[in-house]
N, C-alpha and C. Protein backbone atom coordinates (compact mmCIF):
# COMPACT_ATOMS: atom_id res chain seq x y z
N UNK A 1 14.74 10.08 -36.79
CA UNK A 1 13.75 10.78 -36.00
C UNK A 1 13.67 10.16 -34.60
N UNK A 2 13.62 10.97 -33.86
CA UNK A 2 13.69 10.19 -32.44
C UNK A 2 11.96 10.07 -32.19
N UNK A 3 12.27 9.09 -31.31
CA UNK A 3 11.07 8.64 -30.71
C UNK A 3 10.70 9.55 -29.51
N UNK A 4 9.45 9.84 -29.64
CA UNK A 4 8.69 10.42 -28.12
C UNK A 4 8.34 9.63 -27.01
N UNK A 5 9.28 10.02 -26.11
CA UNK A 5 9.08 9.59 -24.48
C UNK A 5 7.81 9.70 -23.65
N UNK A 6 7.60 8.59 -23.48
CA UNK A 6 6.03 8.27 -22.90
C UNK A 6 6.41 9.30 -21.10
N UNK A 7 5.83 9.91 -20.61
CA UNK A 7 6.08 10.35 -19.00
C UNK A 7 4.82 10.85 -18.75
N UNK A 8 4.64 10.24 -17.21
CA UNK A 8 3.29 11.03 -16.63
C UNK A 8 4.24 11.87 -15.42
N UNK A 9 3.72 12.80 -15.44
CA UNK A 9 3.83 14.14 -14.53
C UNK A 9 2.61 14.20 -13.59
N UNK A 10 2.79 14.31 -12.61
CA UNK A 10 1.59 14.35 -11.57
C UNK A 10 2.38 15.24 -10.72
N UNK A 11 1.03 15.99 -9.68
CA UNK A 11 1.62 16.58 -8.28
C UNK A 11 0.82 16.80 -7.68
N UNK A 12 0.63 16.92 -5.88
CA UNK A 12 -0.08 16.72 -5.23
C UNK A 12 0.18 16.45 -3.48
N UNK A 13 -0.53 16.84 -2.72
CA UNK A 13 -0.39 16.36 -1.18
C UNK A 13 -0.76 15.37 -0.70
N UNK A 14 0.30 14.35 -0.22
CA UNK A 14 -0.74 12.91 0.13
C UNK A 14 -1.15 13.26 1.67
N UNK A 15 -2.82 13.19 1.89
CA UNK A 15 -3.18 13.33 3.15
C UNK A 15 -2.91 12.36 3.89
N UNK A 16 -3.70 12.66 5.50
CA UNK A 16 -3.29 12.07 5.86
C UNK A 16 -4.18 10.66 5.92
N UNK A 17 -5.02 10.78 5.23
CA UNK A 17 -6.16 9.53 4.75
C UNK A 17 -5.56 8.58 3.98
N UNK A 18 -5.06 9.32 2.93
CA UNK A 18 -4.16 8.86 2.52
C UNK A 18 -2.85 7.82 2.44
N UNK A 19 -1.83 8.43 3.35
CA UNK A 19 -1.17 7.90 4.43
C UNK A 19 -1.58 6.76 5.11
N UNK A 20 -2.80 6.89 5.81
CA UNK A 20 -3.39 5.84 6.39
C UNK A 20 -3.96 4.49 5.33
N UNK A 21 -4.47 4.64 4.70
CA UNK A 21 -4.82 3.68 3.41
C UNK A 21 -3.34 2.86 3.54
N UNK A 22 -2.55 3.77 3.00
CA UNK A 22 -0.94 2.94 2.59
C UNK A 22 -0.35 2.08 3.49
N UNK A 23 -0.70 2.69 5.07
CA UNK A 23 -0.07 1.38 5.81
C UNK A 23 -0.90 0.63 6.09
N UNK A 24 -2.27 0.36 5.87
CA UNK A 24 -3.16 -0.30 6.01
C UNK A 24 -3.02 -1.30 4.51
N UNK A 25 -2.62 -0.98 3.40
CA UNK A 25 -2.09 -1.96 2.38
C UNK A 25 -0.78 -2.59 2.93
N UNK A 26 0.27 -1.80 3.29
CA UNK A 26 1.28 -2.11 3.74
C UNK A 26 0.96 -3.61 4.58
N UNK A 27 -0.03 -3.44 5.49
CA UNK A 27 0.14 -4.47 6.70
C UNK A 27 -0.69 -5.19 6.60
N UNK A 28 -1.50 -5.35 5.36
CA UNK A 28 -2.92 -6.27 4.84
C UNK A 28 -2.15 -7.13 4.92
N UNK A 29 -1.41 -8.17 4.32
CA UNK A 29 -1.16 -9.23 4.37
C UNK A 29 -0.85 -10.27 5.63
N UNK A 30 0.02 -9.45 6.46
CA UNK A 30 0.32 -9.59 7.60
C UNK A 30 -1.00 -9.67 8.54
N UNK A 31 -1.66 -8.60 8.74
CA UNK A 31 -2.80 -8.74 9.29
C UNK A 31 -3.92 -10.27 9.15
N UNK A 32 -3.62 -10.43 8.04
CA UNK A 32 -4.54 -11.91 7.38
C UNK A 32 -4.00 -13.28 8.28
N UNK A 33 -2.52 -12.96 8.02
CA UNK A 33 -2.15 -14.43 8.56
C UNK A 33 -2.34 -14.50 10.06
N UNK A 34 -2.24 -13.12 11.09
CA UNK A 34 -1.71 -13.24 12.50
C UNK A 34 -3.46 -13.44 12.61
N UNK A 35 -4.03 -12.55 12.33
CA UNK A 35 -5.86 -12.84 12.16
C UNK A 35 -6.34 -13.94 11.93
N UNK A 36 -5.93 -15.06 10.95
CA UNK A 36 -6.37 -16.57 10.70
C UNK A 36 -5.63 -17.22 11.95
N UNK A 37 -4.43 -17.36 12.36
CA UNK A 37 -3.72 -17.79 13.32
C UNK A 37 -4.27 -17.54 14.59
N UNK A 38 -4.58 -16.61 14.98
CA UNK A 38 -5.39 -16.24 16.24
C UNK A 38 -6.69 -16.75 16.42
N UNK A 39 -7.37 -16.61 15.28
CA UNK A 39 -8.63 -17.12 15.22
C UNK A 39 -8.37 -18.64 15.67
N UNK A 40 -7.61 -19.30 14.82
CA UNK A 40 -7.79 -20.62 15.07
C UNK A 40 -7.07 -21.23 16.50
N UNK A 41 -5.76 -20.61 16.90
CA UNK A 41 -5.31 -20.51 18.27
C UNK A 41 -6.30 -20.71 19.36
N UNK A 42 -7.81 -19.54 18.78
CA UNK A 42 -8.26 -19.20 19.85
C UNK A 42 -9.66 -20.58 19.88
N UNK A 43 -9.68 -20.93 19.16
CA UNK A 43 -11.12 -21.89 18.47
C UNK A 43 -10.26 -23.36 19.39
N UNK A 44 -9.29 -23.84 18.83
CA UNK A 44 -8.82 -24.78 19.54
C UNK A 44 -8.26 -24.73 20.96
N UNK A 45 -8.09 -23.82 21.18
CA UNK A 45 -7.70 -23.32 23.02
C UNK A 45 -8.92 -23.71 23.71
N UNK A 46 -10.22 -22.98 22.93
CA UNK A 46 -11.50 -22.66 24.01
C UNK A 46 -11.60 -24.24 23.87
N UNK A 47 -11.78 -25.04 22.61
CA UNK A 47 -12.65 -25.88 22.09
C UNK A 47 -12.33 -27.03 23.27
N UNK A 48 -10.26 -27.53 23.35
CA UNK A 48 -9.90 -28.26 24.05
C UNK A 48 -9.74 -28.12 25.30
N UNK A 49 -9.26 -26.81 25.22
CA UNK A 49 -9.07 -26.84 26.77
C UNK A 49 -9.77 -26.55 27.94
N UNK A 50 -10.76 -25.61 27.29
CA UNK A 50 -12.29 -25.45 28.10
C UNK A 50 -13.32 -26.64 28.03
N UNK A 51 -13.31 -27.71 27.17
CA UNK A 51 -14.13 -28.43 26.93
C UNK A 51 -15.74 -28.25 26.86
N UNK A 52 -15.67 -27.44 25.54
CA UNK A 52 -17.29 -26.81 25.84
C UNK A 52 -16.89 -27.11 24.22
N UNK A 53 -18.57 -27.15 23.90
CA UNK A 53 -18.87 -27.80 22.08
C UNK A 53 -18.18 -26.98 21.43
N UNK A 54 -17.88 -27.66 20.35
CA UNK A 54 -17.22 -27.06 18.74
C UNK A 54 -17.51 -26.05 18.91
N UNK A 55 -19.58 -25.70 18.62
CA UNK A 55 -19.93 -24.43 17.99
C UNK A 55 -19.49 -22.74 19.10
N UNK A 56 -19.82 -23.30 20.48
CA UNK A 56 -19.69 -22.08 21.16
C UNK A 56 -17.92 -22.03 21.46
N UNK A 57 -17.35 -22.90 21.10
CA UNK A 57 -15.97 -22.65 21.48
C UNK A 57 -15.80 -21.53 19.77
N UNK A 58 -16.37 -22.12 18.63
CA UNK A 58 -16.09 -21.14 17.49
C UNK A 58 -16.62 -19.68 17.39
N UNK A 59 -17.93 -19.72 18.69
CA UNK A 59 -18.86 -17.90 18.36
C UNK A 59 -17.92 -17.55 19.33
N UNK A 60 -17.23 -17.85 20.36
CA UNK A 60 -16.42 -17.27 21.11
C UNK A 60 -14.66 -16.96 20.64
N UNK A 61 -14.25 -17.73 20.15
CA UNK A 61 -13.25 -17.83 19.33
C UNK A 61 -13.34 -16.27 18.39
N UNK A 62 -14.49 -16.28 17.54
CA UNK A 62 -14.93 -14.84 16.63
C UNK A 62 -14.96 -13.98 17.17
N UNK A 63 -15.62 -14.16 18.56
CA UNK A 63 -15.80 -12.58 19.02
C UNK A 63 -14.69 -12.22 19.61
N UNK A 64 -13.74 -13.11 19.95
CA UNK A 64 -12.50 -12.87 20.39
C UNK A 64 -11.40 -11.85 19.13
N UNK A 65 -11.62 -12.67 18.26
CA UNK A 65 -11.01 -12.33 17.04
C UNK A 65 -11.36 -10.73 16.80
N UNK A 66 -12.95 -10.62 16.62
CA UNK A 66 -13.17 -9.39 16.33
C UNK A 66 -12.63 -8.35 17.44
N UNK A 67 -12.56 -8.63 18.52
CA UNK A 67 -12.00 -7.59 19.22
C UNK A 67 -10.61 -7.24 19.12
N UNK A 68 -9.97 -8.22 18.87
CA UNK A 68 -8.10 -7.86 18.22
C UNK A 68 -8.37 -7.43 17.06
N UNK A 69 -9.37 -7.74 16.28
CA UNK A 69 -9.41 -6.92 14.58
C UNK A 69 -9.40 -5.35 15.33
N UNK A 70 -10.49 -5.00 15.96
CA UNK A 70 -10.95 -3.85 15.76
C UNK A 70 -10.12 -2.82 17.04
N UNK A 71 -8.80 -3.33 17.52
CA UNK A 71 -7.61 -3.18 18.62
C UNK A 71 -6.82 -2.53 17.71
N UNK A 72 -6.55 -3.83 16.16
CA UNK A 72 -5.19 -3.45 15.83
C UNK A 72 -6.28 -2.64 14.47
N UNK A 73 -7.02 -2.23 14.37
CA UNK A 73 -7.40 -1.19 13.50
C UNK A 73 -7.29 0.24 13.95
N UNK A 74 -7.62 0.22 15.47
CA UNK A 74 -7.34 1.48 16.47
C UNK A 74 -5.99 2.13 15.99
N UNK A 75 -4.99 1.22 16.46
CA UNK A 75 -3.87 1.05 16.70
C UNK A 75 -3.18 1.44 15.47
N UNK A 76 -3.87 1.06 14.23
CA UNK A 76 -3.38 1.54 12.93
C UNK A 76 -3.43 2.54 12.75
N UNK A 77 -4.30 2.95 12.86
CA UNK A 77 -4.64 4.76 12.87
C UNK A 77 -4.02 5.53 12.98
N UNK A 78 -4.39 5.45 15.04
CA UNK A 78 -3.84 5.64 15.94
C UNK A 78 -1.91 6.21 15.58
N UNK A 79 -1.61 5.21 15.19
CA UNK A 79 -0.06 5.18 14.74
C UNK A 79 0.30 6.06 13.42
N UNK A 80 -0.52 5.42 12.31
CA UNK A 80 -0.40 6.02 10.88
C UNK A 80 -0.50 7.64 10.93
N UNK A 81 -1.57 8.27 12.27
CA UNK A 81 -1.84 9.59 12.43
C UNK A 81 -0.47 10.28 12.76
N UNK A 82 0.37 9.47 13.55
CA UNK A 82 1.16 10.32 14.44
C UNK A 82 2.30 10.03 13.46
N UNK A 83 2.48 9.19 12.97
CA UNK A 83 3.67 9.22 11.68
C UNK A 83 3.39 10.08 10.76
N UNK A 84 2.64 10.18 10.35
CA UNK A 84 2.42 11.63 9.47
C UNK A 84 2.65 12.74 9.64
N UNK A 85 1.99 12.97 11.56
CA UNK A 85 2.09 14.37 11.85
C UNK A 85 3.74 14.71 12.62
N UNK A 86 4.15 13.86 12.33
CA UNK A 86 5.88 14.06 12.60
C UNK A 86 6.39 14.17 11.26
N UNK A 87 6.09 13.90 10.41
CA UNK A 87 6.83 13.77 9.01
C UNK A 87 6.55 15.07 8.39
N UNK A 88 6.82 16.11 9.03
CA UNK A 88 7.30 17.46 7.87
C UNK A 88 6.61 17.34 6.29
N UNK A 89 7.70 16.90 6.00
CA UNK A 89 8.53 16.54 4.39
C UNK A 89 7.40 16.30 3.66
N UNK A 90 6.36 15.04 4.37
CA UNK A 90 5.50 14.61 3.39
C UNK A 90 4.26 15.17 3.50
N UNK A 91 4.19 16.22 4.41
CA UNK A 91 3.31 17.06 4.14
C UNK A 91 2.93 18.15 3.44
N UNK A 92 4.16 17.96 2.44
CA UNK A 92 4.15 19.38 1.60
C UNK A 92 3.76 18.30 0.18
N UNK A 93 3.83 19.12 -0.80
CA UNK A 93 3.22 19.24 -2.10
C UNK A 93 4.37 18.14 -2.82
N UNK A 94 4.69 17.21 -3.35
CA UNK A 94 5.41 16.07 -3.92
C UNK A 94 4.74 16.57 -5.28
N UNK A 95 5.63 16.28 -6.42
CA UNK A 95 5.52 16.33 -7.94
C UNK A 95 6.21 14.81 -8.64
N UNK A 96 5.82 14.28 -9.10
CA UNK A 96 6.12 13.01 -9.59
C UNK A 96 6.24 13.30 -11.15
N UNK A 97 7.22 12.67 -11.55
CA UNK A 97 7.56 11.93 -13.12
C UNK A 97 7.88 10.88 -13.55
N UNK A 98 7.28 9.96 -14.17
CA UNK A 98 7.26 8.83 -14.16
C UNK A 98 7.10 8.60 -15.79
N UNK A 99 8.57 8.12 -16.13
CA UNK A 99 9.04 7.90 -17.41
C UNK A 99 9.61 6.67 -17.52
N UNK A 100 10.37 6.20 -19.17
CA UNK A 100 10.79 5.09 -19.06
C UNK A 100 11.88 4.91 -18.38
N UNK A 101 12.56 6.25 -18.24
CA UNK A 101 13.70 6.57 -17.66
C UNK A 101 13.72 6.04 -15.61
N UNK A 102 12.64 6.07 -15.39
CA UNK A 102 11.96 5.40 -13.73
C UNK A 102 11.62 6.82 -13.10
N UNK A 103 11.49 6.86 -12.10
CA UNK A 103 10.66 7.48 -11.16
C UNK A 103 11.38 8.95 -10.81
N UNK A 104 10.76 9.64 -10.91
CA UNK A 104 11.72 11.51 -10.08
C UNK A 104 10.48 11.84 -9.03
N UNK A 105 10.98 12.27 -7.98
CA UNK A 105 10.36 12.99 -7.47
C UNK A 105 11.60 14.21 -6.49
N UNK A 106 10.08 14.60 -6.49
CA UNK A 106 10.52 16.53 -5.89
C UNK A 106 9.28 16.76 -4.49
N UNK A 107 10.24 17.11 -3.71
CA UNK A 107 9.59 17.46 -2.34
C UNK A 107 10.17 18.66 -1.85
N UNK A 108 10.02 20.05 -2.33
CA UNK A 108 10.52 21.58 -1.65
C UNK A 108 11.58 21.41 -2.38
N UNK A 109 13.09 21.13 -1.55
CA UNK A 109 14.14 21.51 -2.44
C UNK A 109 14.69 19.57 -2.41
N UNK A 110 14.20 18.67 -2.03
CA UNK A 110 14.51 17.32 -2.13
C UNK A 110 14.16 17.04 -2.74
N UNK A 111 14.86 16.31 -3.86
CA UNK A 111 14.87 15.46 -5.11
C UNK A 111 15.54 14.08 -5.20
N UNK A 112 14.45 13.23 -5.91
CA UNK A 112 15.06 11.72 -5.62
C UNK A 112 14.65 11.12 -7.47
N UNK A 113 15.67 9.99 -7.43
CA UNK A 113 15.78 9.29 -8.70
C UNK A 113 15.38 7.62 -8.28
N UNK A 114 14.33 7.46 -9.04
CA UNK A 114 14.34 5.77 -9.27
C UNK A 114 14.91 5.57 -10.63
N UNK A 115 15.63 4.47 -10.72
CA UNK A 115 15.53 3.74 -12.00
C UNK A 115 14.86 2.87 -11.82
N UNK A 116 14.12 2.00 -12.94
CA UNK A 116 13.42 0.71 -12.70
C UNK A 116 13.73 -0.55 -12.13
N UNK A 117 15.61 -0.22 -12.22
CA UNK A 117 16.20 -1.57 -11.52
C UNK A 117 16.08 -1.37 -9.95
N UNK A 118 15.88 -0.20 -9.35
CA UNK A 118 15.95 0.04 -8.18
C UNK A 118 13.90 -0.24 -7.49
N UNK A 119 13.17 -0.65 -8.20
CA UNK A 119 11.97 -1.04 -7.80
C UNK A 119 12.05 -2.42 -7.18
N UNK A 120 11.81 -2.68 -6.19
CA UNK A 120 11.25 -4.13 -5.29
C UNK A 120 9.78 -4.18 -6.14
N UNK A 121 8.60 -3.59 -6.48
CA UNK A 121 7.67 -4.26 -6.50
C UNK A 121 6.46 -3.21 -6.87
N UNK A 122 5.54 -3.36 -7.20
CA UNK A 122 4.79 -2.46 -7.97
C UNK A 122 3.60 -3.25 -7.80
N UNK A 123 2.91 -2.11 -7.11
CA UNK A 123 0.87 -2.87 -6.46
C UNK A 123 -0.25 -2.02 -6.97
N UNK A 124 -1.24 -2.09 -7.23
CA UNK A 124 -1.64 -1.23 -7.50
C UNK A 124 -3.07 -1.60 -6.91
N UNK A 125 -3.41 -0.58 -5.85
CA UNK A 125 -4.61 -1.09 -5.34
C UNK A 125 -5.74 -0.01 -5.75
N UNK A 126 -6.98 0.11 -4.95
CA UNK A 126 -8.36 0.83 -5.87
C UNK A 126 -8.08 2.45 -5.84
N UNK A 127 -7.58 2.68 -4.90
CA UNK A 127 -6.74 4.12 -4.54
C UNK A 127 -5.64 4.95 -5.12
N UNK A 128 -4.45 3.94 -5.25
CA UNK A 128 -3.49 4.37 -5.42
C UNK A 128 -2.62 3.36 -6.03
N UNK A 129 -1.04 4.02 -6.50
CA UNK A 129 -0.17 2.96 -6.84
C UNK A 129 1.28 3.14 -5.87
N UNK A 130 1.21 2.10 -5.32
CA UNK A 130 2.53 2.12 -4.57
C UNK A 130 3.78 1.29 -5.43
N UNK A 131 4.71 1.93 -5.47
CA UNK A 131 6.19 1.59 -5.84
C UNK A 131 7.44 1.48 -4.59
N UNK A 132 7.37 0.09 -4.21
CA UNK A 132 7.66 -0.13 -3.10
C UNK A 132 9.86 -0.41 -3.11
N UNK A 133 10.45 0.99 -2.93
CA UNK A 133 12.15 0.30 -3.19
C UNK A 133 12.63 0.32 -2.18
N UNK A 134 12.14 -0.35 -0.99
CA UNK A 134 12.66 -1.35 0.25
C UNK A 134 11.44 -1.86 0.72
N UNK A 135 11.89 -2.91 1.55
CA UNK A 135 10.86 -3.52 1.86
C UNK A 135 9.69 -2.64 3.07
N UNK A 136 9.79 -1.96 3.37
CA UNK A 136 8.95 -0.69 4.41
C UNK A 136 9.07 0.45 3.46
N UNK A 137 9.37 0.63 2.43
CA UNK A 137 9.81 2.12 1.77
C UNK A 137 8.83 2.35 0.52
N UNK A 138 7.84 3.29 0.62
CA UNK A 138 7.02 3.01 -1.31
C UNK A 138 7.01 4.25 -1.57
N UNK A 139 6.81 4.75 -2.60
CA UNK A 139 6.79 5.77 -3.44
C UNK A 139 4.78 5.77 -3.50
N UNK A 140 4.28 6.57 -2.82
CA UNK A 140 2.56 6.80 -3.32
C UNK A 140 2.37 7.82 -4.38
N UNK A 141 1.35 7.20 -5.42
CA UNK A 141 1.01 7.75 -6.21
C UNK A 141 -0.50 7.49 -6.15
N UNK A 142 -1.30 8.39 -5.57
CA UNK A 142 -2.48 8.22 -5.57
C UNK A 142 -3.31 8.64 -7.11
N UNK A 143 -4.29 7.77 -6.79
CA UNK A 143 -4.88 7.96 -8.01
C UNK A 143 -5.63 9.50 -8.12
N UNK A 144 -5.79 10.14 -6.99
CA UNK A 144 -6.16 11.03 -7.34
C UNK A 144 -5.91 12.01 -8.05
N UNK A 145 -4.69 12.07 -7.81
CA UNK A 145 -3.38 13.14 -8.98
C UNK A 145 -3.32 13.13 -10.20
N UNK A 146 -4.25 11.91 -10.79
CA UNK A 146 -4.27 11.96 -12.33
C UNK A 146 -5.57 11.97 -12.68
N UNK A 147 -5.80 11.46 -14.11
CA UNK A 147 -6.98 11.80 -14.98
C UNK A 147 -6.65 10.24 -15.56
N UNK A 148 -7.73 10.02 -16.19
CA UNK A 148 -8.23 8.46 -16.70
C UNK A 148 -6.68 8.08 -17.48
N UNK A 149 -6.73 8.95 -18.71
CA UNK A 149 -6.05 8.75 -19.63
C UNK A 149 -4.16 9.00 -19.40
N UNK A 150 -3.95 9.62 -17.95
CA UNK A 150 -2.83 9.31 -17.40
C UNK A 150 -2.42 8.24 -16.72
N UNK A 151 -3.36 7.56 -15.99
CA UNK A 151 -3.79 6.14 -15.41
C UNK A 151 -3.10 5.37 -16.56
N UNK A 152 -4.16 4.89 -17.78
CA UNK A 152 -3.61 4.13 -18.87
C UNK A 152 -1.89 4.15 -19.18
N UNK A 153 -1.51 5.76 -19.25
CA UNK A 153 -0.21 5.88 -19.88
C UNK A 153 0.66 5.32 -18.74
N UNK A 154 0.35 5.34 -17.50
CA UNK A 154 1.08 5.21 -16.33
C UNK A 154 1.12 3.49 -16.63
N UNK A 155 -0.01 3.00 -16.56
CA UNK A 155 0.05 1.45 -16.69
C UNK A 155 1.40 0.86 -17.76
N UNK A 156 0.90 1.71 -19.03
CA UNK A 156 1.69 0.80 -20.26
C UNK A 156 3.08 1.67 -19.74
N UNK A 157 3.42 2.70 -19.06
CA UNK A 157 5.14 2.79 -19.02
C UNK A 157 5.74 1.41 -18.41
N UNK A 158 4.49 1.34 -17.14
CA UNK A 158 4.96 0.02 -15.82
C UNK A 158 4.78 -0.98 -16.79
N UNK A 159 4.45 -1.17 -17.86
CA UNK A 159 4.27 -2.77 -18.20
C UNK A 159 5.37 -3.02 -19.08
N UNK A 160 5.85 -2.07 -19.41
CA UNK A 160 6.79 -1.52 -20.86
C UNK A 160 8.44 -1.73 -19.90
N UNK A 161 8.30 -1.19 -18.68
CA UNK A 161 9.40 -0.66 -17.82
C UNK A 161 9.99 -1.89 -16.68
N UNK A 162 8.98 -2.07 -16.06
CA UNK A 162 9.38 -2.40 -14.66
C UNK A 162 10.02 -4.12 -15.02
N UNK A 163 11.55 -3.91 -14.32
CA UNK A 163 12.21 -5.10 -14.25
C UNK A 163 11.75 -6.22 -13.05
N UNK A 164 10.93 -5.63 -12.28
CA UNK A 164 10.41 -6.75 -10.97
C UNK A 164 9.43 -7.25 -11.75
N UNK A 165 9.61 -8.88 -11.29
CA UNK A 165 8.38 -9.89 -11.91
C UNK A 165 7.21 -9.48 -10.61
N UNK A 166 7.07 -8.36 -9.58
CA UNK A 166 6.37 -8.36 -8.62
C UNK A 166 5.78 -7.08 -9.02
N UNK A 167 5.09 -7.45 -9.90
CA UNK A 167 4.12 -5.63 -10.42
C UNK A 167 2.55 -6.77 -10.55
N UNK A 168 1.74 -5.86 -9.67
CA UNK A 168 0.26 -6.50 -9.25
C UNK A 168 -0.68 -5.49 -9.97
N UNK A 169 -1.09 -5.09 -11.11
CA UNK A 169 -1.68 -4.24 -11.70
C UNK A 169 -3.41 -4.84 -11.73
N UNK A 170 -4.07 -4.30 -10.96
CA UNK A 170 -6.04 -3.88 -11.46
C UNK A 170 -6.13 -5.06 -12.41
N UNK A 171 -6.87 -6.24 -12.52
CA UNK A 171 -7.51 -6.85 -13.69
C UNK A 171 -7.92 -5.88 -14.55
N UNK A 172 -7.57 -6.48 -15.84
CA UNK A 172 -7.86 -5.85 -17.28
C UNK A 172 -7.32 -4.46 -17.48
N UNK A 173 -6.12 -3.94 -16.27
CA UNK A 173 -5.72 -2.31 -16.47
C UNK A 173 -4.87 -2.20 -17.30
N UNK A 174 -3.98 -3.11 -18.09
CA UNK A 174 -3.17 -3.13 -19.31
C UNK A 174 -3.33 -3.46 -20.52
């Protein structure tokens, strides 16, 4: 008797909110370090080289900071908007299958194959699940496209499946 193949089927338009979320995960990390680095760049610049106290060299240092936070948040947007609205392709309707077999998707008449060996890395943040196979390249699967109990099945294929030791799954989602 053969065994039944676990697959979630989803389909759906990723907006462009959407979109934006993803490179805003995309560049979280990055953002952290150039953000701690600057901060402190800027704390020891004012502190030494202006020679004015610890504390106001640090409220100045912050407010410095916050204004490059809230530059390169513009700027994220700003960017993430106009990559979208050039991208055709991903503005149409995507259908996903996601088996043990790895990843299909369908975009109009474009069709693509993952296998699991071809995954870099698997994240899964409060939104969505990105399946990342280059290092700039992910496969979105927003959570919105499913239902609770496709969520679960989606988890145990990825836990069952995925050959990258780099799968970041939700505390307690497996």
């Amino acid at each position: 008797m053969e065994e039944k193949k676990e697959i979630v089927s989803v389909s759906g338009v990723i907006s462009k909110e959407i979109f934006k979320k993803f490179l805003g995960y995309h560049i979280q990390s990055l953002n952290r370090v150039i953000l701690t680095v600057l901060l402190l760049g800027f704390f020891l610049y004012i502190w030494v080289m202006l020679d004015i106290g610890w504390f106001f060299a640090l409220i100045t240092a912050v407010i410095l900071w916050g204004i490059i936070k809230l530059m390169l948040t513009i700027v994220i947007n700003f960017r993430s908007a106009k990559e979208y609205k050039s991208d055709k392709l991903m503005q149409n309707e995507v259908f996903l299958n996601i088996s043990e077999d790895g990843i299909q998707q369908k975009r109009r008449k474009a069709e693509t194959f993952w296998e699991w060996d071809d995954i870099l890395s698997i994240h899964e943040q409060k939104d969505m699940f990105l399946f990342y196979v280059s290092k700039n390249k992910a496969v979105l699967l927003p959570k919105s496209f499913m239902v609770n109990h496709e969520m679960i099945k989606l988890r145990k294929i990825i836990h069952n499946n995925a050959l990258t030791q780099k799968v970041k799954l939700l505390e307690g989602s497996v």
